[in-house]
Protein backbone atom coordinates (compact mmCIF):
# COMPACT_ATOMS: atom_id res chain seq x y z
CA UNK A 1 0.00 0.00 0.00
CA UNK A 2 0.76 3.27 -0.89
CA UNK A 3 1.99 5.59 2.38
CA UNK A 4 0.66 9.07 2.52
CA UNK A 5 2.68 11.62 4.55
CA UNK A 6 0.48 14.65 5.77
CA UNK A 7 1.86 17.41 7.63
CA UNK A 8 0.21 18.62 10.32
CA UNK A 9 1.83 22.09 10.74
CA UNK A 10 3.66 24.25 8.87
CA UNK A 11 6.84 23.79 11.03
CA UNK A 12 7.02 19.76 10.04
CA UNK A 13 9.83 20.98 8.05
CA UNK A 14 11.60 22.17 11.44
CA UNK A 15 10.86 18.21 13.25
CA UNK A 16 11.68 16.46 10.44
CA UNK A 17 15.12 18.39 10.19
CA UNK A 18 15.56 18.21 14.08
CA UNK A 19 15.45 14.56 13.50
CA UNK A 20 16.95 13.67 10.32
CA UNK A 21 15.61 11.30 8.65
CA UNK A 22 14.81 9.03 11.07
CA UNK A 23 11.10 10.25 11.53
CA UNK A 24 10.11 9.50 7.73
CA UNK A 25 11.32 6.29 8.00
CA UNK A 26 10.11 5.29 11.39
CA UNK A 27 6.48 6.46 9.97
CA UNK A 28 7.61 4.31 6.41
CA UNK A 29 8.49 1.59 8.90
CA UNK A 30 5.19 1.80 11.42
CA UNK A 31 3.17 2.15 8.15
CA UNK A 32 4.80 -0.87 6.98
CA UNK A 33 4.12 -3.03 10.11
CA UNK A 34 0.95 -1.76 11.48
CA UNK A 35 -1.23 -0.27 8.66
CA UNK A 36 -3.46 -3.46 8.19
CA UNK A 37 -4.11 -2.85 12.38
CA UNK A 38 -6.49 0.06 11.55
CA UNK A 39 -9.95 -1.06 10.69
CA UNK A 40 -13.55 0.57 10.08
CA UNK A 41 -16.08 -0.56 12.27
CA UNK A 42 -19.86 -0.23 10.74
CA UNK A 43 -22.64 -1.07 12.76
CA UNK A 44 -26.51 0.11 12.50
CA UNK A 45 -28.10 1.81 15.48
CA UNK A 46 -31.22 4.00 15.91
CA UNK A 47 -31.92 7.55 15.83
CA UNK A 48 -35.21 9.72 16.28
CA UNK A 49 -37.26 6.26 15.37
CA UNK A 50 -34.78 5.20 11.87
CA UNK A 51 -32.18 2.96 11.27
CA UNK A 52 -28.87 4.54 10.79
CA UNK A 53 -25.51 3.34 9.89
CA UNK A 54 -22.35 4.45 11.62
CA UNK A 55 -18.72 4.00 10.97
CA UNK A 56 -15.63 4.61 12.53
CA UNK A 57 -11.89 3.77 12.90
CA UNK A 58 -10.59 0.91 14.88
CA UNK A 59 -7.40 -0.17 16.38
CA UNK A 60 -6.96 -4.14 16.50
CA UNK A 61 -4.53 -4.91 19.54
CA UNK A 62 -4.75 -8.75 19.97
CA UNK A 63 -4.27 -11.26 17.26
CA UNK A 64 -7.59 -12.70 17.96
CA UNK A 65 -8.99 -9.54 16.44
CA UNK A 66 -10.02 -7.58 19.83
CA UNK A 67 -10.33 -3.76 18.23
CA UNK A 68 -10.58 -0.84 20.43
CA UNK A 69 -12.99 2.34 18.79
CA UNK A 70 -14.07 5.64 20.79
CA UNK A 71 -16.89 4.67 22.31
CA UNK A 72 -17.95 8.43 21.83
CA UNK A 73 -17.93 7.98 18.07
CA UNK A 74 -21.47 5.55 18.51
CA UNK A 75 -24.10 7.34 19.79
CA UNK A 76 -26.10 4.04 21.63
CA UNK A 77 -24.56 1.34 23.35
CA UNK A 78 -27.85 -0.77 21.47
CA UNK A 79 -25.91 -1.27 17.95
CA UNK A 80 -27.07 -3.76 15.27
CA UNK A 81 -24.94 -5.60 12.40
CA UNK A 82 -21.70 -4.87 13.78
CA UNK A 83 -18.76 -5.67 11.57
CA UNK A 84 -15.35 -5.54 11.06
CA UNK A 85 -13.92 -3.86 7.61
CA UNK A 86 -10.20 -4.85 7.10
CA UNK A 87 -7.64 -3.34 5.27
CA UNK A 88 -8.15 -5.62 2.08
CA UNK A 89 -12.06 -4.76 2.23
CA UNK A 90 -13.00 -8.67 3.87
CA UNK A 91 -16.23 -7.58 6.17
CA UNK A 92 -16.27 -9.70 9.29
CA UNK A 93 -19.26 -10.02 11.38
CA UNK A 94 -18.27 -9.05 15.15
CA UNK A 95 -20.09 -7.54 18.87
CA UNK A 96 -19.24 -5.40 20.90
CA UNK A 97 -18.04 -7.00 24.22
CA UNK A 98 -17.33 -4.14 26.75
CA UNK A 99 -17.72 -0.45 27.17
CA UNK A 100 -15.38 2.13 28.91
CA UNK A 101 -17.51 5.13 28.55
CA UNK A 102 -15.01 6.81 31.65
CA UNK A 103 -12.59 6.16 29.51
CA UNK A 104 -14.52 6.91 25.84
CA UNK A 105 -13.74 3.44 24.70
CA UNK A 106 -15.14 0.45 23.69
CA UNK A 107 -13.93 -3.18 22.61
CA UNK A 108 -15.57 -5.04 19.74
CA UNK A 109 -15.10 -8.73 18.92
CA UNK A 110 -14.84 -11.15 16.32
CA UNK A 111 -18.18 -12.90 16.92
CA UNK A 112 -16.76 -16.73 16.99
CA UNK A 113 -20.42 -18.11 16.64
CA UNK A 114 -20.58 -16.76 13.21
CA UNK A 115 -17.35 -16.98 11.86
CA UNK A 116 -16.07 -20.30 13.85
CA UNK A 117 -14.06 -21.97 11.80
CA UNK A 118 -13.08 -19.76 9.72
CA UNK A 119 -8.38 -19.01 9.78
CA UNK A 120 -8.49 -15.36 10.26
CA UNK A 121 -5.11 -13.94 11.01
CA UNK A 122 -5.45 -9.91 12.50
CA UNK A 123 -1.98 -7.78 12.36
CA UNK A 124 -2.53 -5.93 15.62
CA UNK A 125 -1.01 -3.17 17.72
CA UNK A 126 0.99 -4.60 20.90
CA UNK A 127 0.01 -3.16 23.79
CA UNK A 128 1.81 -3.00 27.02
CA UNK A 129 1.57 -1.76 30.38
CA UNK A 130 4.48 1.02 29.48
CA UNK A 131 3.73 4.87 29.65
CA UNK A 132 5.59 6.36 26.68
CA UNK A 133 6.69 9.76 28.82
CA UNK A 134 5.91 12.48 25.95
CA UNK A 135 6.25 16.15 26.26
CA UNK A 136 4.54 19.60 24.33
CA UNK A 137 6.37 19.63 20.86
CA UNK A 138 7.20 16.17 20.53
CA UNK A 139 5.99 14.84 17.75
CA UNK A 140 3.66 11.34 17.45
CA UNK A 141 3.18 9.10 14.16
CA UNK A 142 -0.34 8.18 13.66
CA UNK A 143 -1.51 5.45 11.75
CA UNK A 144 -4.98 6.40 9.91
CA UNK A 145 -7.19 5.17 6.97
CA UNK A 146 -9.20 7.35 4.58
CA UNK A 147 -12.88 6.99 3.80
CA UNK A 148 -14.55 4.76 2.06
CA UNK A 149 -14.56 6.85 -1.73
CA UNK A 150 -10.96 7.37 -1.66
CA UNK A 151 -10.68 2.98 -0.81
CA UNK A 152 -9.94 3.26 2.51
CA UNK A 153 -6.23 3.91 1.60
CA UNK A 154 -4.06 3.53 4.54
CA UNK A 155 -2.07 7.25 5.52
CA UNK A 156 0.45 8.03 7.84
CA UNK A 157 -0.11 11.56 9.96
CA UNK A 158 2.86 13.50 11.67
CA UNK A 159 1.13 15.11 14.70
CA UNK A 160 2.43 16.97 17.82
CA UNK A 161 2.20 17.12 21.64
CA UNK A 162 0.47 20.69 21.97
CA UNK A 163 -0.87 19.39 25.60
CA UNK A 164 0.20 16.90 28.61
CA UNK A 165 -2.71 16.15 30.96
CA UNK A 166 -2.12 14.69 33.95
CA UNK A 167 -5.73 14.80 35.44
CA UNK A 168 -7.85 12.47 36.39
CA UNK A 169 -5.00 10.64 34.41
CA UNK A 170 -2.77 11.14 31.76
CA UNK A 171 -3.63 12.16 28.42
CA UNK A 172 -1.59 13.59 25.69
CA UNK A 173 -3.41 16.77 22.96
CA UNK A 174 -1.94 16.80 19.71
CA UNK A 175 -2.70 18.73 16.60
CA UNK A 176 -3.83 15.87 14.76
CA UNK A 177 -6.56 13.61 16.26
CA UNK A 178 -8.30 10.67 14.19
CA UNK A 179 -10.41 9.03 16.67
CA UNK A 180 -9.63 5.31 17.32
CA UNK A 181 -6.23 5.16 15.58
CA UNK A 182 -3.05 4.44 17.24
CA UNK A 183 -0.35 6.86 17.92
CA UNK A 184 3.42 6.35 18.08
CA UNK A 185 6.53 8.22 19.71
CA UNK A 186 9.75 8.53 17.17
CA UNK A 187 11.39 5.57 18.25
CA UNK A 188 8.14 3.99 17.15
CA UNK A 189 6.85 2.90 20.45
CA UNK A 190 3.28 2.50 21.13
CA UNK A 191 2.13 5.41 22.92
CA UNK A 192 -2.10 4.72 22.77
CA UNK A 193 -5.26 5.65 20.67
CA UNK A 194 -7.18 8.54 20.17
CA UNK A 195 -10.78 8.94 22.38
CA UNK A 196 -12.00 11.79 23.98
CA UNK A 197 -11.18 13.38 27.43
CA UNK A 198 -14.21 12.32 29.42
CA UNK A 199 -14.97 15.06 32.55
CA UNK A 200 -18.72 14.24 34.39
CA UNK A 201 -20.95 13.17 31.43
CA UNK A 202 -19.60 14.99 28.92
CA UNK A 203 -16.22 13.37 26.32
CA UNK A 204 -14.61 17.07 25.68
CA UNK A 205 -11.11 17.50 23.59
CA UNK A 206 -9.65 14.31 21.83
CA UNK A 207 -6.10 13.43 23.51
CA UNK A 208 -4.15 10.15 23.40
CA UNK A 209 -5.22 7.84 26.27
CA UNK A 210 -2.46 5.84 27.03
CA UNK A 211 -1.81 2.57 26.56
CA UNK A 212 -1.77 1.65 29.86
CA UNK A 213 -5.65 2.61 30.47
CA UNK A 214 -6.38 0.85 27.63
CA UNK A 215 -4.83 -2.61 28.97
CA UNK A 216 -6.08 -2.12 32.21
CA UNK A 217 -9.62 -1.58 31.28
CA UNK A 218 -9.44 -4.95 28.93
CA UNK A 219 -8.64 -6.67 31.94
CA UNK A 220 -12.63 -6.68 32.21
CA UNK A 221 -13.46 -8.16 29.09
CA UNK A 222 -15.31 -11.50 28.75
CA UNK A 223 -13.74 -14.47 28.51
CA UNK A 224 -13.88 -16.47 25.49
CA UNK A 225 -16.20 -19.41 27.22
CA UNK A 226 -19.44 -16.98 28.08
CA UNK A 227 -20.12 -13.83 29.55
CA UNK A 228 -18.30 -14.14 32.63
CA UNK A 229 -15.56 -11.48 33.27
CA UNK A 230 -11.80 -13.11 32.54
CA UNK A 231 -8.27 -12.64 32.27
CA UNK A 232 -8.16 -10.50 28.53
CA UNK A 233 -5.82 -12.26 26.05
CA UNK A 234 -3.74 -8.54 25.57
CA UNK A 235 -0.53 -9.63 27.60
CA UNK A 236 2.70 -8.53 28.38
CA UNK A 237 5.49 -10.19 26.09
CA UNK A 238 6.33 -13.91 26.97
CA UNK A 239 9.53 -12.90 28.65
CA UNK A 240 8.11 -10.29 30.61
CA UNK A 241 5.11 -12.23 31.35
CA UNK A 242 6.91 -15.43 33.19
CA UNK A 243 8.93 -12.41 35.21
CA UNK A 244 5.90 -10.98 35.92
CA UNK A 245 4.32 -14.61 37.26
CA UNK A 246 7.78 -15.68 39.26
CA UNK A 247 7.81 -11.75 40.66
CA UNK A 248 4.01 -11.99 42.13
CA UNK A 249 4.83 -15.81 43.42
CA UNK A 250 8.41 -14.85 45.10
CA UNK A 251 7.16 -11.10 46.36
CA UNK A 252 3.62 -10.90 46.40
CA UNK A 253 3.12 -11.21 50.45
CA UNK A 254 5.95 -9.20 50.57
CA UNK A 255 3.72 -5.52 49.34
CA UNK A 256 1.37 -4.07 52.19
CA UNK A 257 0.16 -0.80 52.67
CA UNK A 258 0.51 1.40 55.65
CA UNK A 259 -2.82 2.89 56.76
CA UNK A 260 -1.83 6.03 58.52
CA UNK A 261 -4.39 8.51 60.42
CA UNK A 262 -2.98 12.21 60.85
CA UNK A 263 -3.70 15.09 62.81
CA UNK A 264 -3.31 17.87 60.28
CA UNK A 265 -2.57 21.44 62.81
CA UNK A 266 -3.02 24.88 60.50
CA UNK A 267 -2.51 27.99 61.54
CA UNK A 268 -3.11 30.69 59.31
CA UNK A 269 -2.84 34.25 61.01
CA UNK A 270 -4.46 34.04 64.39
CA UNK A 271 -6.79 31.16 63.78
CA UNK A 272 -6.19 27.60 63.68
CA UNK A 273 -7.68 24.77 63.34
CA UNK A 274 -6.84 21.03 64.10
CA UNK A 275 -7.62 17.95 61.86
CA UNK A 276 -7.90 14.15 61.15
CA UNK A 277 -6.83 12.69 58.11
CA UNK A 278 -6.70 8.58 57.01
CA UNK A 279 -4.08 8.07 54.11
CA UNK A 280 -2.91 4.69 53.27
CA UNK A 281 0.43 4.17 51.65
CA UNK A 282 2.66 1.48 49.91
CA UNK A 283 4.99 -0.17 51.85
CA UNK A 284 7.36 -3.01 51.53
CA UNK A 285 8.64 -5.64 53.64
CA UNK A 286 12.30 -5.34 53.39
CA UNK A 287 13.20 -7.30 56.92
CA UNK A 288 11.94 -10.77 58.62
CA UNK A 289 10.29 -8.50 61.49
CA UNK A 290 8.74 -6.57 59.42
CA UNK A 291 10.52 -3.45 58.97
CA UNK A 292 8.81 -1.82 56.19
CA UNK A 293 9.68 0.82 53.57
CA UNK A 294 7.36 3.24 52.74
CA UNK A 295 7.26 6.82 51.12
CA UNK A 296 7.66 9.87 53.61
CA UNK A 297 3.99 11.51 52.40
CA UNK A 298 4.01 14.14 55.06
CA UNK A 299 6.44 16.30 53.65
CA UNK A 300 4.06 16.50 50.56
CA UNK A 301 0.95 16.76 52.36
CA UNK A 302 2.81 19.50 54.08
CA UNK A 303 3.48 21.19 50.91
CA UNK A 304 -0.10 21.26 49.53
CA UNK A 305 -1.79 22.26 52.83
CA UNK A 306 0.38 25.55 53.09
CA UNK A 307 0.06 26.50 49.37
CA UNK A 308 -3.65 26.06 49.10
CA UNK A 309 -4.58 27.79 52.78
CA UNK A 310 -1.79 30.25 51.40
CA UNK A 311 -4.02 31.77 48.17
CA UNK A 312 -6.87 32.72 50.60
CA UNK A 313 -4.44 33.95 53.74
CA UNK A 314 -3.90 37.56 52.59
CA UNK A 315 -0.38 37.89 53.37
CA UNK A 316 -1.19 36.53 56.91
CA UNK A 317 1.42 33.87 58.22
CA UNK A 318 0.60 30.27 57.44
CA UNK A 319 1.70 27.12 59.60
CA UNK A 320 1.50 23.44 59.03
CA UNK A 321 1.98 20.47 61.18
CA UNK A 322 1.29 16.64 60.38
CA UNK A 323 1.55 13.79 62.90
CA UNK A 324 1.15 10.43 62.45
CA UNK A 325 -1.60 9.43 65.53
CA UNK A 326 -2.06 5.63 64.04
CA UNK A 327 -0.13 3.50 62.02
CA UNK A 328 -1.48 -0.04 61.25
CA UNK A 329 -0.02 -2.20 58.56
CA UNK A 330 -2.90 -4.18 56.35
CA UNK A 331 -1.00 -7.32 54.59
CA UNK A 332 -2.24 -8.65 51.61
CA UNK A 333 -4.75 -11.38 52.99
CA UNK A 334 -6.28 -8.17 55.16
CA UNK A 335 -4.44 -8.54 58.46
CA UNK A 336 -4.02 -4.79 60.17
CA UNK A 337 -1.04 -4.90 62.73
CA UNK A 338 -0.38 -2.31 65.20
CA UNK A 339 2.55 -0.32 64.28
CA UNK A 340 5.07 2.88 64.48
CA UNK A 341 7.47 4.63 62.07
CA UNK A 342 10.91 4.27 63.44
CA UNK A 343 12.98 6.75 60.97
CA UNK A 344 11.99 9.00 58.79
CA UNK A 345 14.46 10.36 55.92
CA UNK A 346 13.58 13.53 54.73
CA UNK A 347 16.30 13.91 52.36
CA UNK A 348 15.69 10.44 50.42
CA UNK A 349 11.63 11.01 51.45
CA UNK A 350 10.98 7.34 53.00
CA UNK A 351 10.24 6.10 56.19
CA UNK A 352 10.71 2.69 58.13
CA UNK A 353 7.44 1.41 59.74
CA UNK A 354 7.98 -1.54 62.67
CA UNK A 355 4.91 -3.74 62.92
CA UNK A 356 4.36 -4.05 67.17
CA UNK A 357 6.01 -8.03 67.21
CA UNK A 358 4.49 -8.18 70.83
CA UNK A 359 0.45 -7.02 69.31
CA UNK A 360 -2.25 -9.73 69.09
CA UNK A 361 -2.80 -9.15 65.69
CA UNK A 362 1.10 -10.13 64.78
CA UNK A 363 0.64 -13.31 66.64
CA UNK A 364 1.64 -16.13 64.56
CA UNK A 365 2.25 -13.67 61.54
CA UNK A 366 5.54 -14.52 58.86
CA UNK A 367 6.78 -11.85 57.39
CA UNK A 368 8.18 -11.87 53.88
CA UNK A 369 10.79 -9.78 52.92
CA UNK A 370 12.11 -9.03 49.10
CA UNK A 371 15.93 -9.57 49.27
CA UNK A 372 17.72 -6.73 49.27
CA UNK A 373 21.27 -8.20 49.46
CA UNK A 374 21.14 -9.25 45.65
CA UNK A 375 20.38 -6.28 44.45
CA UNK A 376 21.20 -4.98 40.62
CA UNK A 377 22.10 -1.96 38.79
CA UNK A 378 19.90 -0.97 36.16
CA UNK A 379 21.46 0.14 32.12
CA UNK A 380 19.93 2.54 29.97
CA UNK A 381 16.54 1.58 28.95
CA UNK A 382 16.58 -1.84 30.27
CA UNK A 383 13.30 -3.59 31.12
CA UNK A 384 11.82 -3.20 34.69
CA UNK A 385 9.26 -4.40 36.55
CA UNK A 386 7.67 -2.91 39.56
CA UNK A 387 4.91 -4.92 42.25
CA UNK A 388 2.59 -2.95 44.12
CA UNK A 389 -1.18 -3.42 45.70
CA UNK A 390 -4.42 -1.80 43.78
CA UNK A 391 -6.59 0.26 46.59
CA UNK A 392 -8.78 -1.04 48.99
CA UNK A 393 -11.98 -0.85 46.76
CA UNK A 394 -10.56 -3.04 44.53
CA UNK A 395 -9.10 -5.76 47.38
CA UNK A 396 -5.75 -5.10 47.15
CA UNK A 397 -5.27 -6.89 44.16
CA UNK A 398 -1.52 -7.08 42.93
CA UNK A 399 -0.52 -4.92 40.50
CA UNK A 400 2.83 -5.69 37.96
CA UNK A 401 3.56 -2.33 36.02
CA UNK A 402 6.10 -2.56 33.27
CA UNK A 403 8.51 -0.14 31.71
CA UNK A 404 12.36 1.17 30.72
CA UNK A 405 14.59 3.03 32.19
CA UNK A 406 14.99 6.28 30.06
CA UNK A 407 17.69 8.00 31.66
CA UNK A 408 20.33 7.72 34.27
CA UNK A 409 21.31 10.49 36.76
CA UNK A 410 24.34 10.24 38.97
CA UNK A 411 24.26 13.45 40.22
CA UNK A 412 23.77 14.51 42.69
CA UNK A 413 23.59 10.80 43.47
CA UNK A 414 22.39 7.66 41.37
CA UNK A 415 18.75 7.68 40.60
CA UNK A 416 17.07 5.90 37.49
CA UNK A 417 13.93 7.73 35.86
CA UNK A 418 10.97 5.39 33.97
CA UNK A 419 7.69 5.94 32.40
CA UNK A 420 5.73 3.73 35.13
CA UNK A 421 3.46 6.21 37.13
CA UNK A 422 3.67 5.82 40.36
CA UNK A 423 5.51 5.80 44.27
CA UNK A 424 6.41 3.51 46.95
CA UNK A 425 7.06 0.27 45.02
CA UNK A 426 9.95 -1.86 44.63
CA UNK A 427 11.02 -2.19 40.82
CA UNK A 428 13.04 -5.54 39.63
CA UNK A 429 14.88 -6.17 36.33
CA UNK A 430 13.55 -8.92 33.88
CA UNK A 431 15.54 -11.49 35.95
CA UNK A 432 13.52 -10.63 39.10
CA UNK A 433 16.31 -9.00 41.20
CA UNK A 434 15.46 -5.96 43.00
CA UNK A 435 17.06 -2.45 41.30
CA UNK A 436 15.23 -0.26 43.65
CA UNK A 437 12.39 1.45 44.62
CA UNK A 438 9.73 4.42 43.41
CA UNK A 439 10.39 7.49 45.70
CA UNK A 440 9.38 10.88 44.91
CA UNK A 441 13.13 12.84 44.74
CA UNK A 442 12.89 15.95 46.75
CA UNK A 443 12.25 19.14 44.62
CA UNK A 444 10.90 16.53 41.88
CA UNK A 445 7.62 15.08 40.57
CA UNK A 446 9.89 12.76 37.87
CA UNK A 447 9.26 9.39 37.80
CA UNK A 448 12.32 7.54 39.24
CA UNK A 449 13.84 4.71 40.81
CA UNK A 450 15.82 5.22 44.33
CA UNK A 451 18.73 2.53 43.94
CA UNK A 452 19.20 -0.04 46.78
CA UNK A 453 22.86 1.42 48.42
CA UNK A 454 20.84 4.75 48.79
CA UNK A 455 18.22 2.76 51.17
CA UNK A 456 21.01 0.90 52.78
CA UNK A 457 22.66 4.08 53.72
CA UNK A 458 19.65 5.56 55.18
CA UNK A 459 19.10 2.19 57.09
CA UNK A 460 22.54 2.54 58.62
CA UNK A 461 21.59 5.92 59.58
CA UNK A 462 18.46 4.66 61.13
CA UNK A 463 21.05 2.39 63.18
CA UNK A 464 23.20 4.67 64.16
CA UNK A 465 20.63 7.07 65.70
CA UNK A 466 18.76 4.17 67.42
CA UNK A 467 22.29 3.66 69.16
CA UNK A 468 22.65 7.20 70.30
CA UNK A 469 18.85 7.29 71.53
């Protein structure tokens, strides 16, 4: 198939100079690959009492033909005749299996009781659980396909980052917006599709959601079998996968959370007020008694107490206190043990919470720590893996979050920065041997990796001062 190029500014001239030639052929090559991975989707639904037909673009991401569209794109969730339109114009009957409307997607199916039988091989998207960290002005490849009167032909769009939204979760505004196609960063990695940014009951501006989202909502589709919910057939890579499965059997007990109730003291002029505040935290077991690491959240708490009571104080003086009243640690099966911090370390931002060994609730409790003796160093853009604990409304399932390390700072001392979101979990390498762990790096909202002679070092300190007390 022929590749279109379409610019999508007048400055294209300016990215495709700042990057040579590698962007042309990284869209040549993505066009090359993935073209055949953006369908139509056509499917009949019904509007002021008639029959109407509506189409729009697809991304297939498993091989089994599972196709993600905007699920803003079909006005009723009550659609007729759905079907499949391929690249090479084959019209497969399909259904759709789940909605997202939070996250203005849906998922349509092959529909196996029609087509059973039938050796139907999909070129897909792969989609992982990394978050490709892009930034205004970078620029995206998108794969697209025209309409129907100029044959679908497959085109290749050169967009840009105009926008990086961070809330409710990440999204990324470019210029260029097909809905339902995929995007990609330069180095041709799979960044997510296009839907719209949904806020209350209304989809506003089409972003990229990120691939992430889009896994973890097809976590919820059906299995093959029936209509029960199941385990979705998009999957991390083999490799990755049995890492994944040894990390979760070897570590799994070894991820709690540390529920922590605070007594929040403002002061802003001559008033002041006191109160109570529950948080719950990560927190790993890095020590047969328990000792647990978890991220030092008062500092930031701190931080956002003073500068919002600060826009409404008038100039008057503003004060902030937060003490921990009640620690209890909740393991994975539920169990809540009585417990206390024992060090905080304001410079690295961690703490080390003690369970109470001599509590009821520890009675006949084994802890399990993740080894921190064989430790690794991590290389630029290796593969990591880090294990945490979804929140309590969703049991405190564990979570395995994949990525690459993107760069390497050793000053002003060693830290490693990814693209997984999140704090307070250890992160492994592909061999299951602990690199480090998520901290948020003082002065910083980055992404990175706190290597394991940094927490040594601060447990030494936590030693030293337990000596002198």
């Amino acid at each position: 198939m022929k590749t279109t190029l379409i610019p999508s500014s007048a400055w294209l001239a300016l990215t495709l100079t700042g990057f040579g030639a590698a962007l042309p052929e990284m869209a040549a090559k993505l066009q090359s690959q993935y073209a055949d991975a953006v369908v139509y989707v056509q499917a009949v639904t019904e509007s002021r009492g008639r029959e109407v037909e509506v189409e729009s673009m697809g991304t297939v991401i498993d091989s089994s033909g599972i196709v993600v569209v905007a699920h803003s794109r079909f006005t009723s969730n009550e659609l007729k005749d759905v079907k499949l339109v391929l690249a090479d114009g084959t019209e497969v009957p399909a259904k759709v299996a789940l909605t997202d409307p939070d996250l203005d997607i849906a998922f349509i199916v092959v529909d196996k009781k029609v087509v059973e039988g039938e050796d139907i091989e999909f070129t897909h998207v792969p989609v992982s659980d990394a978050l490709i960290d892009l930034q205004a002005a970078d620029p995206v490849i998108i794969l697209s396909r025209d309409s129907e009167e100029f044959r679908r032909q497959a085109t290749v769009l050169i967009g840009h980052v105009e926008t990086v939204v961070d809330t409710p979760r990440r999204y990324y505004r470019t210029d260029v917006r097909p809905p339902g196609t995929p995007a990609f960063d330069v180095h041709g990695h799979f960044v997510g599709i296009f839907a719209r940014r949904v806020q209350g009951e209304k989809a506003h501006h089409r972003v990229i959601l990120p691939a992430p989202a889009i896994l973890r909502s097809s976590q919820n589709l059906p299995n093959q079998s029936g209509d029960t919910p199941g385990e979705s057939e998009v999957n991390l890579p083999d490799p990755l996968k049995s890492a994944a499965s040894k990390l979760v059997t070897s570590y799994g007990e070894s991820i709690a959370m540390a529920r922590i109730k605070l007594e929040i003291a403002v002061a802003v002029g001559e008033q002041s007020q006191t109160l109570e505040q529950t948080i719950s935290a990560p927190c790993t077991i890095i020590r047969a008694d328990g000792l647990c690491l978890t991220p030092d959240l008062t500092s930031s708490i701190v931080s956002q107490v003073r500068s919002q009571l600060e826009r409404g104080a008038g100039g008057a003086e503003v004060n902030v206190k937060v003490e921990p009243k009640q620690i209890k640690l909740v393991l994975g099966d539920g169990t809540e043990i009585p417990s206390e911090t024992v060090y905080q370390d304001r410079d690295l931002n961690l703490g080390f919470i003690l369970p109470n060994q001599d509590s009821e609730e520890a009675e006949g409790v084994a802890f399990t720590p993740v080894n921190l003796d064989e430790h690794v160093e991590l290389g630029l853009f290796e593969e990591v893996l880090a294990l945490s604990r979804l929140g309590e409304d969703l049991n405190r399932e564990l979570e395995v979050r994949s990525g690459h390390v993107t760069a390497i700072q050793r000053k002003p001392g060693l830290v490693y920065r990814t693209e997984i979101l999140g704090f307070g979990a250890p992160v492994f390498n592909k061999d299951v041997k602990l690199a480090g762990f998520q901290l948020p790096v003082r002065g910083s909202n980055d992404n990175r990796i706190l290597p394991i002679p940094a927490i040594f070092k601060s447990l030494k300190q936590m030693t030293e001062d337990a000596a002198l007390d």
